[in-house]
N, C-alpha and C. Protein backbone atom coordinates (compact mmCIF):
# COMPACT_ATOMS: atom_id res chain seq x y z
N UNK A 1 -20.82 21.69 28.49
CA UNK A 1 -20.62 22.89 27.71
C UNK A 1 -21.53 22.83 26.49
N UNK A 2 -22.14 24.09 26.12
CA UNK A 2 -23.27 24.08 24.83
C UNK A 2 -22.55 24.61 24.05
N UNK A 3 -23.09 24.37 22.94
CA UNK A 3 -22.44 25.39 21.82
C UNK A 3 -23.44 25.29 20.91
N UNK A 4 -23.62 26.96 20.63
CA UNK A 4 -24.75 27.03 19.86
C UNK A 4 -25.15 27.42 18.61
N UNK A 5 -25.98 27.05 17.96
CA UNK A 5 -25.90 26.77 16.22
C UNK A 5 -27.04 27.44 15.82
N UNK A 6 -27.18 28.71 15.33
CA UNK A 6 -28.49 29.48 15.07
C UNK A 6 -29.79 28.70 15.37
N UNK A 7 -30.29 27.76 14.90
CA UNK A 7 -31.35 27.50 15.58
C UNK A 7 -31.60 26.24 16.70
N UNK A 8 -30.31 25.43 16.81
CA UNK A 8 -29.83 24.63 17.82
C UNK A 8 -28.84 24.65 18.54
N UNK A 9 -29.03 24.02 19.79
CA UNK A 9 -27.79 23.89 20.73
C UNK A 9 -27.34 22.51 20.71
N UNK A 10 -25.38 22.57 20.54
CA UNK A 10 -24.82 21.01 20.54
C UNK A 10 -24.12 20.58 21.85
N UNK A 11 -24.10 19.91 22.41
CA UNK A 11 -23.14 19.60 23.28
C UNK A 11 -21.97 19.19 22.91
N UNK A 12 -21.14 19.63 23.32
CA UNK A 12 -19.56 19.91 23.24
C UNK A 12 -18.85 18.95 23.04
N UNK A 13 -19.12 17.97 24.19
CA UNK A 13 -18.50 16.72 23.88
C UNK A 13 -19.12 15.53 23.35
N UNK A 14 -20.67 15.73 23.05
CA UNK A 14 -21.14 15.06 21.58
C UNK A 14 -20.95 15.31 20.06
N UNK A 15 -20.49 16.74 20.15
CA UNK A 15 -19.89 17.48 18.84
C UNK A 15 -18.44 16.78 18.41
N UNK A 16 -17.79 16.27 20.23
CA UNK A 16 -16.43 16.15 19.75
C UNK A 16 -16.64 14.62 19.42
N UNK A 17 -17.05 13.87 20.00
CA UNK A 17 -17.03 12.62 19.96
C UNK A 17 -17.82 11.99 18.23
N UNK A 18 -18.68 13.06 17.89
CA UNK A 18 -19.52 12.71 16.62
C UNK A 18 -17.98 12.60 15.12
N UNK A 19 -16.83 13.99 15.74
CA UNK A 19 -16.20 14.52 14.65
C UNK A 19 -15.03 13.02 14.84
N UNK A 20 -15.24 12.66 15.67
CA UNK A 20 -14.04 11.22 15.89
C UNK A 20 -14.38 10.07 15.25
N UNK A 21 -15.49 9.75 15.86
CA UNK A 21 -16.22 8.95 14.77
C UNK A 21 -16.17 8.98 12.83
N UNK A 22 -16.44 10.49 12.51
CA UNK A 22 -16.79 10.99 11.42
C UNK A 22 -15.15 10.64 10.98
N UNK A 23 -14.23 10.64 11.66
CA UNK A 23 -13.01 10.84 11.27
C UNK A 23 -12.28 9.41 11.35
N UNK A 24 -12.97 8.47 11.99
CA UNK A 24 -12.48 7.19 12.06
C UNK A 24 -13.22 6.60 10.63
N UNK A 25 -14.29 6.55 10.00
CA UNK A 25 -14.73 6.39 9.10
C UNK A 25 -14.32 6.77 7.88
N UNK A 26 -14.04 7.60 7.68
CA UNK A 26 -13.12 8.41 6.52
C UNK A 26 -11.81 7.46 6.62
N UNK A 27 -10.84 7.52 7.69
CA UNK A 27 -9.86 6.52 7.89
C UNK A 27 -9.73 5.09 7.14
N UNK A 28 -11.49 4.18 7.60
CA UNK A 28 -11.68 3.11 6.71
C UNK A 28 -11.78 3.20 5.36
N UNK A 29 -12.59 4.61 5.11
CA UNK A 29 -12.90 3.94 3.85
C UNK A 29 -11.84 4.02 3.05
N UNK A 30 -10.85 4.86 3.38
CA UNK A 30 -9.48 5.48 2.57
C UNK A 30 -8.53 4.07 2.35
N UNK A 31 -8.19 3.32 3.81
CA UNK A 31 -7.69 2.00 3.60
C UNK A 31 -8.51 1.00 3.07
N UNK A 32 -9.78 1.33 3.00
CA UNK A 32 -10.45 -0.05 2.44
C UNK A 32 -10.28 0.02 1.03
N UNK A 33 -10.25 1.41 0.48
CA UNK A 33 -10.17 1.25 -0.90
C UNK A 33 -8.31 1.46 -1.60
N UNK A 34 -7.77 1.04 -0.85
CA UNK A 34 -6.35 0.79 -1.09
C UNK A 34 -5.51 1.55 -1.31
N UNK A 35 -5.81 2.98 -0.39
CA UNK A 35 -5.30 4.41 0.01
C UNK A 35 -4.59 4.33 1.06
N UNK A 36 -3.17 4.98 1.15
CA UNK A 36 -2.71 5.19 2.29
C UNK A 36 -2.80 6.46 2.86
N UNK A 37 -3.09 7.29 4.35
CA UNK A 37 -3.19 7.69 4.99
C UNK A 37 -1.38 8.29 5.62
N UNK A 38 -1.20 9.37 4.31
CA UNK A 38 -0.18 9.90 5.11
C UNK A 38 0.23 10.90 5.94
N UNK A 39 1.17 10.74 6.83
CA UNK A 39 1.97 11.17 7.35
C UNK A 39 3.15 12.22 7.18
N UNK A 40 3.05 13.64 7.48
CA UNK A 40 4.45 14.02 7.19
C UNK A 40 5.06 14.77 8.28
N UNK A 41 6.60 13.91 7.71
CA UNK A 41 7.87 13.58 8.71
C UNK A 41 8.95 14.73 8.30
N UNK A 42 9.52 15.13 9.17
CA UNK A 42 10.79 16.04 8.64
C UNK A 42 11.44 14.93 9.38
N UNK A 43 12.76 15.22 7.96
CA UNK A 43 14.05 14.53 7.97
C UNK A 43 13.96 12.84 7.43
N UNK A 44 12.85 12.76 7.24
CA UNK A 44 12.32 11.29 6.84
C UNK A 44 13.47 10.73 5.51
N UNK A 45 13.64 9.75 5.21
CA UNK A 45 14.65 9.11 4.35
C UNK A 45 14.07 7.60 4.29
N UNK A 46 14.48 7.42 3.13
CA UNK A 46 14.20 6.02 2.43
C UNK A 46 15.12 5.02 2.79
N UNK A 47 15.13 3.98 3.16
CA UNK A 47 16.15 2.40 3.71
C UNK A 47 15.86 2.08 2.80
N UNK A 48 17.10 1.35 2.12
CA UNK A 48 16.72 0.12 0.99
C UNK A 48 16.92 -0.97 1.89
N UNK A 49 16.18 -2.13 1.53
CA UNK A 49 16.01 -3.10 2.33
C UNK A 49 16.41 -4.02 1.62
N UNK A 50 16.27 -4.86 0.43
CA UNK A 50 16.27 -5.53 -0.20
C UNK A 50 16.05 -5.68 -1.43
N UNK A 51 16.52 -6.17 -2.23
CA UNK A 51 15.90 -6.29 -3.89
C UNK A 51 15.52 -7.88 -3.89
N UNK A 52 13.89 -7.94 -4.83
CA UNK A 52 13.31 -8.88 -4.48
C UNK A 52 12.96 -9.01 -6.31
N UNK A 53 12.15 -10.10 -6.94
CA UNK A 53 11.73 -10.95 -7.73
C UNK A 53 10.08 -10.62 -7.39
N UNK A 54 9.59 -10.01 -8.23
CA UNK A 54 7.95 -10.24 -7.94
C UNK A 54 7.49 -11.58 -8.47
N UNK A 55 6.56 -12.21 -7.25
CA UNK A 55 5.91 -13.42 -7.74
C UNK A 55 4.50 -13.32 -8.04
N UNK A 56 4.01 -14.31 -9.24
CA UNK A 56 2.42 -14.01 -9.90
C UNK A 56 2.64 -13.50 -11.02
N UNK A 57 3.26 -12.82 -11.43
CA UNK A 57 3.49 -11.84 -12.51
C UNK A 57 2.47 -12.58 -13.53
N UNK A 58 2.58 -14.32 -13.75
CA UNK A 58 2.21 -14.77 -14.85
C UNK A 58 0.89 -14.94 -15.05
N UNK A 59 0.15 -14.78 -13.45
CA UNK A 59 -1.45 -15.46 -12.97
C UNK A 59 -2.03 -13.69 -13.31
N UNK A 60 -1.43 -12.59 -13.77
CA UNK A 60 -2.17 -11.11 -14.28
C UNK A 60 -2.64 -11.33 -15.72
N UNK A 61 -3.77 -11.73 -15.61
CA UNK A 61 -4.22 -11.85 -17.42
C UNK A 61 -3.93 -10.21 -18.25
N UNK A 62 -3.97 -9.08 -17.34
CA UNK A 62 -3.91 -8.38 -18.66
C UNK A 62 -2.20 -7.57 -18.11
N UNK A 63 -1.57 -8.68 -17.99
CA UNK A 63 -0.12 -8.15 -17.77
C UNK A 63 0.50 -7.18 -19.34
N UNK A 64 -0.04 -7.60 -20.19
CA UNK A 64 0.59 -7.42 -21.94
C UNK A 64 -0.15 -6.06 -21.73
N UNK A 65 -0.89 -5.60 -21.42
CA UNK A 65 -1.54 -4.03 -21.24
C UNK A 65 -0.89 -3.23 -20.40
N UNK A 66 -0.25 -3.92 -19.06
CA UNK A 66 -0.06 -3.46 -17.99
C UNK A 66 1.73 -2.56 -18.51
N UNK A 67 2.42 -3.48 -19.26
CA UNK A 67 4.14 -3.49 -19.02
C UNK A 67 4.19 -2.65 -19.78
N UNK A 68 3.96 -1.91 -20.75
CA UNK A 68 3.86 -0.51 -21.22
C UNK A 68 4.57 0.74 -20.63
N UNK A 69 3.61 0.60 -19.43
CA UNK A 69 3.31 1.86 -18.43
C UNK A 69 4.12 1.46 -17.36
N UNK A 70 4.97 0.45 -17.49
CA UNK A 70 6.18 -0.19 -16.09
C UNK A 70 7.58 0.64 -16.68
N UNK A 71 7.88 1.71 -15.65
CA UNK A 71 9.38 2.06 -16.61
C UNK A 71 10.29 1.73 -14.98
N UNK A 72 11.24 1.35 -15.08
CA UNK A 72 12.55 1.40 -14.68
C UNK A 72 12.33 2.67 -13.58
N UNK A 73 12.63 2.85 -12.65
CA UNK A 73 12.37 3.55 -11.67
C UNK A 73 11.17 4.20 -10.84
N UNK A 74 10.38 3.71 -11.41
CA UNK A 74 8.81 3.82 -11.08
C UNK A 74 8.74 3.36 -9.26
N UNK A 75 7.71 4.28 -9.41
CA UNK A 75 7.57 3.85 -7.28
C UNK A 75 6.16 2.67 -7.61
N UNK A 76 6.37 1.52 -6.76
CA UNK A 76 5.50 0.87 -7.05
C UNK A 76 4.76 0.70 -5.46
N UNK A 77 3.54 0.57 -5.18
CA UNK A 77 2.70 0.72 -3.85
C UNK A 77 2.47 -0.93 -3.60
N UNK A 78 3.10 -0.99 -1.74
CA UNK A 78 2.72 -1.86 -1.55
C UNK A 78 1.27 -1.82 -0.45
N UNK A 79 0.61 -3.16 -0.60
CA UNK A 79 -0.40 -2.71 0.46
C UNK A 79 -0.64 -4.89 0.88
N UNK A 80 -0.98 -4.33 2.32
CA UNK A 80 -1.03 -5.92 3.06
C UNK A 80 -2.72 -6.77 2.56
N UNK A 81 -2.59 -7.85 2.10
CA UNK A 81 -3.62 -8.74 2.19
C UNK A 81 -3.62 -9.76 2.95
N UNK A 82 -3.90 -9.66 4.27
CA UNK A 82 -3.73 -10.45 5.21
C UNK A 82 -5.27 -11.93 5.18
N UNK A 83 -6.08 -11.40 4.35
CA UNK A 83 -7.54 -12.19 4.64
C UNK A 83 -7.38 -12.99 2.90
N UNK A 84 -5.79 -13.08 2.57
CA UNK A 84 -5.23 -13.75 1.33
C UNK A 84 -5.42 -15.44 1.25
N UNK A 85 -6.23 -16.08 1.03
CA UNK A 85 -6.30 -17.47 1.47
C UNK A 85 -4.90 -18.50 1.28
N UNK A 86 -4.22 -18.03 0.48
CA UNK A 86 -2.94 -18.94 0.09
C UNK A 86 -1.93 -18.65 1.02
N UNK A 87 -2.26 -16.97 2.05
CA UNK A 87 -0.58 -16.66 2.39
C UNK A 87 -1.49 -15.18 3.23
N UNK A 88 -1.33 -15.44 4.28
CA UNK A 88 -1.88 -15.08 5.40
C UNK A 88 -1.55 -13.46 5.39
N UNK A 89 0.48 -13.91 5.02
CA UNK A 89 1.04 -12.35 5.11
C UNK A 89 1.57 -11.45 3.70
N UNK A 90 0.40 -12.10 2.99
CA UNK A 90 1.06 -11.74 1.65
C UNK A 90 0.51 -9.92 1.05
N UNK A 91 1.26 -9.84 0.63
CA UNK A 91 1.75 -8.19 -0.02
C UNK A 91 1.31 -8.29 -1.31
N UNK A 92 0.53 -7.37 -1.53
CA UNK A 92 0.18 -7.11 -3.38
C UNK A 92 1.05 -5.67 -3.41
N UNK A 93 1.71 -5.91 -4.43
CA UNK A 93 2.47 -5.07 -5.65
C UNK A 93 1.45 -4.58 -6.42
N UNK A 94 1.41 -2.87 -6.80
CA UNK A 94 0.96 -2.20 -7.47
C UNK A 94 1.88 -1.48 -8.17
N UNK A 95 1.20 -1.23 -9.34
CA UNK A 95 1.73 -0.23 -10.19
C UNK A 95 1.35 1.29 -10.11
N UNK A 96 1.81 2.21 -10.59
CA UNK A 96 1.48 3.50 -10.52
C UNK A 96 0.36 3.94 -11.07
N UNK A 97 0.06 2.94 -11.90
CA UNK A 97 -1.79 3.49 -11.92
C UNK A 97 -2.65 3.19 -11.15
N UNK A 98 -1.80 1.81 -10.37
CA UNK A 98 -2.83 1.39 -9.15
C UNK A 98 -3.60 -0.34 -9.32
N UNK A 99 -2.36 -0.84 -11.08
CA UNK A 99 -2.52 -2.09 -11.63
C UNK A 99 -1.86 -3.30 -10.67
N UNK A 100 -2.66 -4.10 -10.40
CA UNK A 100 -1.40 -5.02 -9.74
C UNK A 100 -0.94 -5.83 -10.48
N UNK A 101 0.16 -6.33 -10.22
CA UNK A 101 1.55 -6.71 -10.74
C UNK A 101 2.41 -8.12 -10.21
N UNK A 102 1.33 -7.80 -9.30
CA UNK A 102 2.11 -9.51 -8.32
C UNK A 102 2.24 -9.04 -6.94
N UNK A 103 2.78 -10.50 -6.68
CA UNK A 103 3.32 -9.97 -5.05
C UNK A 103 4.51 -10.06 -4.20
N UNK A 104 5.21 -9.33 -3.42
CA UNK A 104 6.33 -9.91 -2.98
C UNK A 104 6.49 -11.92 -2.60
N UNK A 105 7.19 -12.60 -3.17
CA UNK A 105 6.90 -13.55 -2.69
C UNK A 105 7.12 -14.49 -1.10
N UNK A 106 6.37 -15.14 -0.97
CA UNK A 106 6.08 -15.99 0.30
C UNK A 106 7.34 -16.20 1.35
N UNK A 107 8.31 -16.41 0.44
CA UNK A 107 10.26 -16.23 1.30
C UNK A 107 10.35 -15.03 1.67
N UNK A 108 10.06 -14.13 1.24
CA UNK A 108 10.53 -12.68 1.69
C UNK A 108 9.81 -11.67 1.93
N UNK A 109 8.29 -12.32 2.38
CA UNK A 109 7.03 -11.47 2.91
C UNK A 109 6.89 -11.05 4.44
N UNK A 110 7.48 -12.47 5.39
CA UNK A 110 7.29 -12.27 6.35
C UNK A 110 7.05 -11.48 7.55
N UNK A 111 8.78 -10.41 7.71
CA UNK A 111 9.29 -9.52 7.70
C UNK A 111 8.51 -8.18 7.53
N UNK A 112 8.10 -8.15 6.12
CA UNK A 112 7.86 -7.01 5.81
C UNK A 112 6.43 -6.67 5.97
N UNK A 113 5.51 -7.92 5.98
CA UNK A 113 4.14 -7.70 6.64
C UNK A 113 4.02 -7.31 7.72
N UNK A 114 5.09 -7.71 8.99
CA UNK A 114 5.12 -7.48 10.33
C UNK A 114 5.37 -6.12 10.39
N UNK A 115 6.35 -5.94 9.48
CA UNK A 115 6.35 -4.15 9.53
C UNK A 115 5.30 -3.20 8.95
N UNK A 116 5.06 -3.62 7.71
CA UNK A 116 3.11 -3.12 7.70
C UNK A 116 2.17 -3.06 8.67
N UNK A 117 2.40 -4.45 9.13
CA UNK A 117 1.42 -4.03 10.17
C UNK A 117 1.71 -3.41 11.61
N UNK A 118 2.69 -2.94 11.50
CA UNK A 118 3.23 -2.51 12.62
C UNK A 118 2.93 -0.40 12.46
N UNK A 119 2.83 -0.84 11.96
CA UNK A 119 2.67 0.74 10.76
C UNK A 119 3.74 1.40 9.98
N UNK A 120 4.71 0.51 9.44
CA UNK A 120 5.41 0.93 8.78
C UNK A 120 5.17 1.13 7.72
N UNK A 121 5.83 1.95 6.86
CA UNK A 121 5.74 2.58 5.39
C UNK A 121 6.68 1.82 4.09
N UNK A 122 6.14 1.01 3.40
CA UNK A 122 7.18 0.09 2.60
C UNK A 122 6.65 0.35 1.22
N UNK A 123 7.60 0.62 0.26
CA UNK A 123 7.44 0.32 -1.17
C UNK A 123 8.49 0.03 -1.68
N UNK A 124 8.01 0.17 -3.05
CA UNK A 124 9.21 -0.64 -4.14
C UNK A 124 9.33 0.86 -4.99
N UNK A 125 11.05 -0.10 -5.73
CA UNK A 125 11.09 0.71 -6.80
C UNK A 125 11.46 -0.13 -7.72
N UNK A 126 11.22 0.17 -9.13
CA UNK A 126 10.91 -0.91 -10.29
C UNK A 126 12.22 -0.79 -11.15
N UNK A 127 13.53 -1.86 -10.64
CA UNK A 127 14.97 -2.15 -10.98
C UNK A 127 15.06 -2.51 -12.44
N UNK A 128 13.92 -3.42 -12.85
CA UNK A 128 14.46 -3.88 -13.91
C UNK A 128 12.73 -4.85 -14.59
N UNK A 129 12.37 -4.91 -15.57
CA UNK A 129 11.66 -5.79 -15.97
C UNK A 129 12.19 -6.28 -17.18
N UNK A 130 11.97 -7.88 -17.75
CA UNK A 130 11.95 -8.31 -18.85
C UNK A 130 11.38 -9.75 -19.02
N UNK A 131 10.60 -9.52 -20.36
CA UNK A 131 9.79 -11.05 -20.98
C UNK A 131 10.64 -12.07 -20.70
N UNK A 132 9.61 -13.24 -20.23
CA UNK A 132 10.76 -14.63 -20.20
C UNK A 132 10.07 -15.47 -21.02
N UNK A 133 9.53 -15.18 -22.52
CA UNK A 133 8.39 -16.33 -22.96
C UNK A 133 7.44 -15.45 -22.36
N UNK A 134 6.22 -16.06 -21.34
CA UNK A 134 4.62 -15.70 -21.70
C UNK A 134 4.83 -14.68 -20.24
N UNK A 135 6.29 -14.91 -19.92
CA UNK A 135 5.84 -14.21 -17.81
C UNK A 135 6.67 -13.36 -18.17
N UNK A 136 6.52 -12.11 -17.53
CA UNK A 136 7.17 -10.86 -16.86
C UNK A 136 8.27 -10.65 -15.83
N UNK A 137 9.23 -11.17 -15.85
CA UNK A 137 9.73 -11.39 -14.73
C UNK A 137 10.52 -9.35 -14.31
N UNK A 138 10.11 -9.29 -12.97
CA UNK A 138 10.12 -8.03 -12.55
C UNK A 138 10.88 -7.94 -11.11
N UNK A 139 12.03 -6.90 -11.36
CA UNK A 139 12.88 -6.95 -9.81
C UNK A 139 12.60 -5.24 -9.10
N UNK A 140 12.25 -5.15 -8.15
CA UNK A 140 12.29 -4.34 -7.43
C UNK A 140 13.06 -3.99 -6.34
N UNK A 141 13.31 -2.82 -6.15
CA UNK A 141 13.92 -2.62 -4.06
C UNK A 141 12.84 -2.60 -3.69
N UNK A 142 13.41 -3.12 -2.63
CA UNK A 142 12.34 -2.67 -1.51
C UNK A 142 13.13 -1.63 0.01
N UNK A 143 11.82 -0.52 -0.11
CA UNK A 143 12.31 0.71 0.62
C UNK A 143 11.32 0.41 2.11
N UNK A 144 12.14 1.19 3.26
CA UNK A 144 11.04 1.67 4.35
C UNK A 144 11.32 2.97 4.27
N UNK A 145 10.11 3.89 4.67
CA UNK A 145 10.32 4.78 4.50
C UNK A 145 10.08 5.45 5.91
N UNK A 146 11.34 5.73 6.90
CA UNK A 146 11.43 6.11 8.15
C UNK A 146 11.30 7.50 8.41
């Protein structure tokens, strides 16, 4: 099948196959730069899963900039770092500007990477923070979002 373009003709299913491509690329670059690619669900609802302890908090040099802008119910973004050299299935914690914050820790990642990568939809919500001395210690839920 042709299809034709004022001063050229395309083939149909090189047109379609070019826009798949064009559209798988867009896909990467959106996850490469630590965008999620959503989805919308009717009837969709939030699971609480767990309330967790963010770990690292203390290894964020500009954490004292960051806790400002951390309030108490804040949605916080998780996203998988699987190519993480310390922790294969480890999760970085973001903040709502997009600061990271730590990560779920190593006891209670497992689980929830498998469901990332499964394509599930997981974030936090920000329960509680307070100074301990020089660290941040920070509790979140953790939601799926079905």
């Amino acid at each position: 099948m042709q299809l034709s373009n004022e001063n050229q003709a395309v083939d149909g299913g090189e047109l379609m196959k070019e826009i798949i491509v064009r559209l798988a690329r867009m896909i990467r670059l959106l996850h490469a730069k630590g965008r999620r690619v959503a989805s919308i669900k009717p009837f969709g609802r939030d699971i609480f899963l767990l309330e967790i302890q963010v770990a690292g908090t203390h290894y964020i040099e500009n954490m004292n900039d960051i806790e400002p802008s951390l309030h108490v119910g804040s949605r916080l973004d998780f996203f998988r770092e699987p190519t993480n050299p310390h922790d294969s299935y480890a999760i970085v914690i973001q903040s709502p500007a997009g600061d990271k914050i730590g990560y779920i820790s190593r006891r209670d990642n497992l689980v929830f990477a498998r469901l990332m990568d499964g394509g599930k939809f997981l974030f936090g919500e920000l329960k509680s923070k307070e100074w301990k001395g020089r660290w941040l210690k920070i509790k979140v839920d953790v939601y799926l979002r079905d």
